[in-house]
C-alpha atoms as a PDB file:
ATOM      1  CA  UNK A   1       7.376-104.315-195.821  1.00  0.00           C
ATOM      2  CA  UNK A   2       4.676-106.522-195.714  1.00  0.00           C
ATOM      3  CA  UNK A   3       2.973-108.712-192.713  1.00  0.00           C
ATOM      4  CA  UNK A   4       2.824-112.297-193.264  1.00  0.00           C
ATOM      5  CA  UNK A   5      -1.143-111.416-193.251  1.00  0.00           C
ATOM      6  CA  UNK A   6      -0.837-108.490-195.220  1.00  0.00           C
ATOM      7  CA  UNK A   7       1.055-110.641-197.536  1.00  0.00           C
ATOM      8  CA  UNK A   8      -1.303-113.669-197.348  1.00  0.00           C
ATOM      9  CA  UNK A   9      -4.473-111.210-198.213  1.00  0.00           C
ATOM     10  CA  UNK A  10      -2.276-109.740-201.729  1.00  0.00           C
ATOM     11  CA  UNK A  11      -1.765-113.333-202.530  1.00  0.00           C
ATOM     12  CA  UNK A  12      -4.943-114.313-202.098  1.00  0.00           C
ATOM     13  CA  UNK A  13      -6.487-111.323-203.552  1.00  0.00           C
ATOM     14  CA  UNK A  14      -4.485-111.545-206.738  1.00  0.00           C
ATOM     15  CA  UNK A  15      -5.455-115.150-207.478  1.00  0.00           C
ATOM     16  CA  UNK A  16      -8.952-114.656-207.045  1.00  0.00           C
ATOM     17  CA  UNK A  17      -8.575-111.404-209.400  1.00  0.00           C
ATOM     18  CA  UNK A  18      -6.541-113.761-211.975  1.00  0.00           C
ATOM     19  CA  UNK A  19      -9.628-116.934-211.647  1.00  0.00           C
ATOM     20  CA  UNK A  20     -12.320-113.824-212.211  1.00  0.00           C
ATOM     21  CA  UNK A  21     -10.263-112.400-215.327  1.00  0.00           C
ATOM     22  CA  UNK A  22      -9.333-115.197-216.823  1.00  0.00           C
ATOM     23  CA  UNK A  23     -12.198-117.768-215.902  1.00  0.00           C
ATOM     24  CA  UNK A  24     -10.939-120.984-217.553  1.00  0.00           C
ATOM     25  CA  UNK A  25     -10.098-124.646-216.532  1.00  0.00           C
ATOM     26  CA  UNK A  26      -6.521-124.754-216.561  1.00  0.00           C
ATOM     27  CA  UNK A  27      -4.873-128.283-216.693  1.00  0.00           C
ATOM     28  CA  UNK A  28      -2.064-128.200-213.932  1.00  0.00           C
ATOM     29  CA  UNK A  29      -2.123-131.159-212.177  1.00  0.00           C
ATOM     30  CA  UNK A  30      -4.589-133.208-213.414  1.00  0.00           C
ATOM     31  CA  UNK A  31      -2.275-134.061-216.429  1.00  0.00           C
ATOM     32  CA  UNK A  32      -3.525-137.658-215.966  1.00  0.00           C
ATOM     33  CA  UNK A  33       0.254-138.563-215.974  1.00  0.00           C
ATOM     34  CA  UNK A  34       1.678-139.079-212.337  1.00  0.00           C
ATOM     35  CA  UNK A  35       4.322-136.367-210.984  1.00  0.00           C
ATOM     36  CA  UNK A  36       3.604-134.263-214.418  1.00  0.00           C
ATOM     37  CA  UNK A  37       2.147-130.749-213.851  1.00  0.00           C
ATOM     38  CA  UNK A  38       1.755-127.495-215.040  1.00  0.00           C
ATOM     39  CA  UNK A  39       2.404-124.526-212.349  1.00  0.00           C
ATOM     40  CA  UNK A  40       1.918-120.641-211.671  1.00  0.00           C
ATOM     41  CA  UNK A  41       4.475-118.744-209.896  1.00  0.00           C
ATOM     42  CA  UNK A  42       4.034-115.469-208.681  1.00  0.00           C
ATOM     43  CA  UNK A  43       6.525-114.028-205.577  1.00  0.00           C
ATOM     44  CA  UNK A  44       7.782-110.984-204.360  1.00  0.00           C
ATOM     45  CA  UNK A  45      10.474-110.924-207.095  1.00  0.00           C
ATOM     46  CA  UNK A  46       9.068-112.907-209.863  1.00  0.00           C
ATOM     47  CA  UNK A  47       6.633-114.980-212.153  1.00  0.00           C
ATOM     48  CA  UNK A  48       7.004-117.766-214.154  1.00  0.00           C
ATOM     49  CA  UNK A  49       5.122-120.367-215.537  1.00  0.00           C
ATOM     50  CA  UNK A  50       6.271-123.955-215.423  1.00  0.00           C
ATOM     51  CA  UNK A  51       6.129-127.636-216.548  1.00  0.00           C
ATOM     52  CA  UNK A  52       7.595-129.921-213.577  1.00  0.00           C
ATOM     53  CA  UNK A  53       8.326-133.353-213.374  1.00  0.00           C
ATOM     54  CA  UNK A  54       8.766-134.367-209.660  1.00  0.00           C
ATOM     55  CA  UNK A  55       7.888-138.294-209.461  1.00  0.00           C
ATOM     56  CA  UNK A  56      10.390-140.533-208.599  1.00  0.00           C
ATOM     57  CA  UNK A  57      14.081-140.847-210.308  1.00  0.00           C
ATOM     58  CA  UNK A  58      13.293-142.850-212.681  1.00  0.00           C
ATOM     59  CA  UNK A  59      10.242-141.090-214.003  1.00  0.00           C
ATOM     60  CA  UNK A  60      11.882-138.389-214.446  1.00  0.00           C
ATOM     61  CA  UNK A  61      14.162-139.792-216.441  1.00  0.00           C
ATOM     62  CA  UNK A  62      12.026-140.875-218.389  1.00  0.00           C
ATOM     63  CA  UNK A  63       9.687-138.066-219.473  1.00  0.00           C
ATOM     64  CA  UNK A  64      12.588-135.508-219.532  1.00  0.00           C
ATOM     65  CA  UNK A  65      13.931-137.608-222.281  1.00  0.00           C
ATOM     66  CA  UNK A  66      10.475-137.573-223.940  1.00  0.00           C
ATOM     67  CA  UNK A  67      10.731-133.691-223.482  1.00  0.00           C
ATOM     68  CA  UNK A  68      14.293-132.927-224.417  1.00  0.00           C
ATOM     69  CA  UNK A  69      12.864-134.941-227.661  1.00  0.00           C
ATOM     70  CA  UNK A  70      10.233-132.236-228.222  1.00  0.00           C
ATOM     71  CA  UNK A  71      12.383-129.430-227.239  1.00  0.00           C
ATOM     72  CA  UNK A  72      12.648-127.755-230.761  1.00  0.00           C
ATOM     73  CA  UNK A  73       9.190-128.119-231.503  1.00  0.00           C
ATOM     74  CA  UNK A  74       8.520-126.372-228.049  1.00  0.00           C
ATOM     75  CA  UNK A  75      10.828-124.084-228.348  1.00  0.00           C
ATOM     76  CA  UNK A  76       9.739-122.824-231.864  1.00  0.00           C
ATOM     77  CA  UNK A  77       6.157-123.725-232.005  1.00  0.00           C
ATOM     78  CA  UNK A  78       4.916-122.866-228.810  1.00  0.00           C
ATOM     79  CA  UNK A  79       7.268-120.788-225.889  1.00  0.00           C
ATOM     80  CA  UNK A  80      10.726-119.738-227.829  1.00  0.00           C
ATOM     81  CA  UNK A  81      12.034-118.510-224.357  1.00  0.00           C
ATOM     82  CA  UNK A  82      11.294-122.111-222.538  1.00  0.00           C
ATOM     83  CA  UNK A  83      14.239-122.580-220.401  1.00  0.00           C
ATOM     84  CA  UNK A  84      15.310-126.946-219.346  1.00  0.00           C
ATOM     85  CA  UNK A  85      16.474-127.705-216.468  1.00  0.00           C
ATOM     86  CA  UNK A  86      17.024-131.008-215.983  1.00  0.00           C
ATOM     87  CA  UNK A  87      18.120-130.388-211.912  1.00  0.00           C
ATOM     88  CA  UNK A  88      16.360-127.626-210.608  1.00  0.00           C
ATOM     89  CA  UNK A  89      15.956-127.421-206.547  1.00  0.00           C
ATOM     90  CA  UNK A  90      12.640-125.773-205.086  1.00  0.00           C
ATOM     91  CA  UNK A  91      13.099-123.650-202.124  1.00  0.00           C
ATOM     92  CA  UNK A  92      12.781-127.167-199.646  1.00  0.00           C
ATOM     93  CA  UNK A  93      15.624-128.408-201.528  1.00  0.00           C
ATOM     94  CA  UNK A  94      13.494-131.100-203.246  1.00  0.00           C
ATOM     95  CA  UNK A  95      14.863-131.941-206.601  1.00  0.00           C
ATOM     96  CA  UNK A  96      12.626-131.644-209.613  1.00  0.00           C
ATOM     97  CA  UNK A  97      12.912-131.151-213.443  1.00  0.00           C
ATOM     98  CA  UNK A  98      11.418-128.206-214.922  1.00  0.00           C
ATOM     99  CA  UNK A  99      10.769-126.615-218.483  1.00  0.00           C
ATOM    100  CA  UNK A 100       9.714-122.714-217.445  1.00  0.00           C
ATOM    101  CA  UNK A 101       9.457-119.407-218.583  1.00  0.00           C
ATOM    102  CA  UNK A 102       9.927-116.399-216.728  1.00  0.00           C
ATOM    103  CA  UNK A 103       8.567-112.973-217.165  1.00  0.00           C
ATOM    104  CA  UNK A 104      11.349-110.578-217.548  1.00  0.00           C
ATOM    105  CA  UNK A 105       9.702-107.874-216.073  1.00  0.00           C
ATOM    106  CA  UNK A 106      10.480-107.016-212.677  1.00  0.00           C
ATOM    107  CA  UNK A 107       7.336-107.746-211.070  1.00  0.00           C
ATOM    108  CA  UNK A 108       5.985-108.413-207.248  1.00  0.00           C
ATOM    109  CA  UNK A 109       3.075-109.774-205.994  1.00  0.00           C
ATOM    110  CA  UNK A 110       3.133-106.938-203.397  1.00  0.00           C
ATOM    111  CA  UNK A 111       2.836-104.320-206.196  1.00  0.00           C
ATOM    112  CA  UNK A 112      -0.662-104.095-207.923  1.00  0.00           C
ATOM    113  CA  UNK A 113       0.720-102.001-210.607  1.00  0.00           C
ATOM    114  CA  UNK A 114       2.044-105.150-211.988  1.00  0.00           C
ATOM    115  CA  UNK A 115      -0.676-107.573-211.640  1.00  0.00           C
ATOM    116  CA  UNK A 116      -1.870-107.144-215.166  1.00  0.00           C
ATOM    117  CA  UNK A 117       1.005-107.684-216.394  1.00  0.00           C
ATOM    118  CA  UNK A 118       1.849-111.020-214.551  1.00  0.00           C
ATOM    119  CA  UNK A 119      -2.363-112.249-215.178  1.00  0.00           C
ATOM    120  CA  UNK A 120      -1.772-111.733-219.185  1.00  0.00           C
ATOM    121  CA  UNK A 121       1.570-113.545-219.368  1.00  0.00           C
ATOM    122  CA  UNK A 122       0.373-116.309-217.094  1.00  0.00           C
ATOM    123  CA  UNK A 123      -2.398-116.538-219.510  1.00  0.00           C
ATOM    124  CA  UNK A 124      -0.758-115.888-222.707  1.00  0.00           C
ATOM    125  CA  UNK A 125       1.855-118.737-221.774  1.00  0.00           C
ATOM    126  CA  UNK A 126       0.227-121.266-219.910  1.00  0.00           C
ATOM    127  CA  UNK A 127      -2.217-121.262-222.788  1.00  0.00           C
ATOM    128  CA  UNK A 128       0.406-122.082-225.404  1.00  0.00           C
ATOM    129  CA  UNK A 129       1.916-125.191-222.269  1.00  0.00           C
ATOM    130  CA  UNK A 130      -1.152-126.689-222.158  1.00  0.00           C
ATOM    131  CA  UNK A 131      -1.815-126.809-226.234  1.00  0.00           C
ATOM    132  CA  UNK A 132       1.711-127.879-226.771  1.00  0.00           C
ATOM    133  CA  UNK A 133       0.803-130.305-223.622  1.00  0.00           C
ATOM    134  CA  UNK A 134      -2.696-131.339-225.680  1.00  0.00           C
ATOM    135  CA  UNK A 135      -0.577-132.062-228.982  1.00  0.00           C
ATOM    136  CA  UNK A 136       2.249-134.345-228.055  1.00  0.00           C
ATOM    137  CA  UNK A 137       0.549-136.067-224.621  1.00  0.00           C
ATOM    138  CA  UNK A 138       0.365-139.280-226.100  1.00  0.00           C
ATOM    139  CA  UNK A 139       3.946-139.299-226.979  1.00  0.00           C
ATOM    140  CA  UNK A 140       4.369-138.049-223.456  1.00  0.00           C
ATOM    141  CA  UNK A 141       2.275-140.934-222.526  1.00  0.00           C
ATOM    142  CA  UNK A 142       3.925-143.833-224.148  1.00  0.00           C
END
């Protein structure tokens, strides 16, 4: 087991290793589209990365639609293993809808041994989000 600073320190210590290895602007939230944006997750159990939509109701609505509408070119043009979830709660029980993929590795951010790992697929995958992101924005946009 880990402190809460021990903990805090690996966390910290593996993002700064992932921003020196892979030294790149990454689009996340400045999507230019309101409640639209890209995320990294990395716990003690596993990593994913993400595309959430967490503005209001209606928003959502809307761009999920948009999304389910690209879903085939996502899904075999860019991330194959992109799961939808149209209600998906965060650990605050705030209701979003996200378009992720997870590493099926068993990873942690408490284990170094699997840092590489986790720093290539975010990589790897957030790279192909963000061109599939780039390519259909302005239908996104509409």
């Amino acid at each position: 087991m880990f402190s809460k600073e021990e903990s805090r320190q690996l966390r910290h210590e593996f993002w700064t290793s992932f921003g020196k290895s892979f030294p790149r602007k990454w689009i996340l939230y400045d999507t230019k589209i309101k409640g639209f944006s890209f995320k990294f997750h990395f716990d003690t159990k596993t990593a994913l990365v993400a595309l959430d939509l967490e503005d209001d109701l209606e928003n959502r609505i809307k761009y999920w639609e948009k999304l389910q509408s690209l879903q085939s070119i996502l899904k075999s043009d860019y991330l194959p293993n992109a799961i939808f979830n149209e209600e998906y709660f965060l650990d605050n029980d705030k209701e979003i809808s996200r378009i992720y993929v997870p590493l099926e590795q068993k990873v942690s951010i408490h284990n170094k041994n699997t840092w590489r790992e986790v720093m290539e697929f975010f990589n790897t995958h957030m790279t192909l989000f963000e061109s599939f992101f780039e390519n259909y924005k302005d239908i996104l946009e509409d």
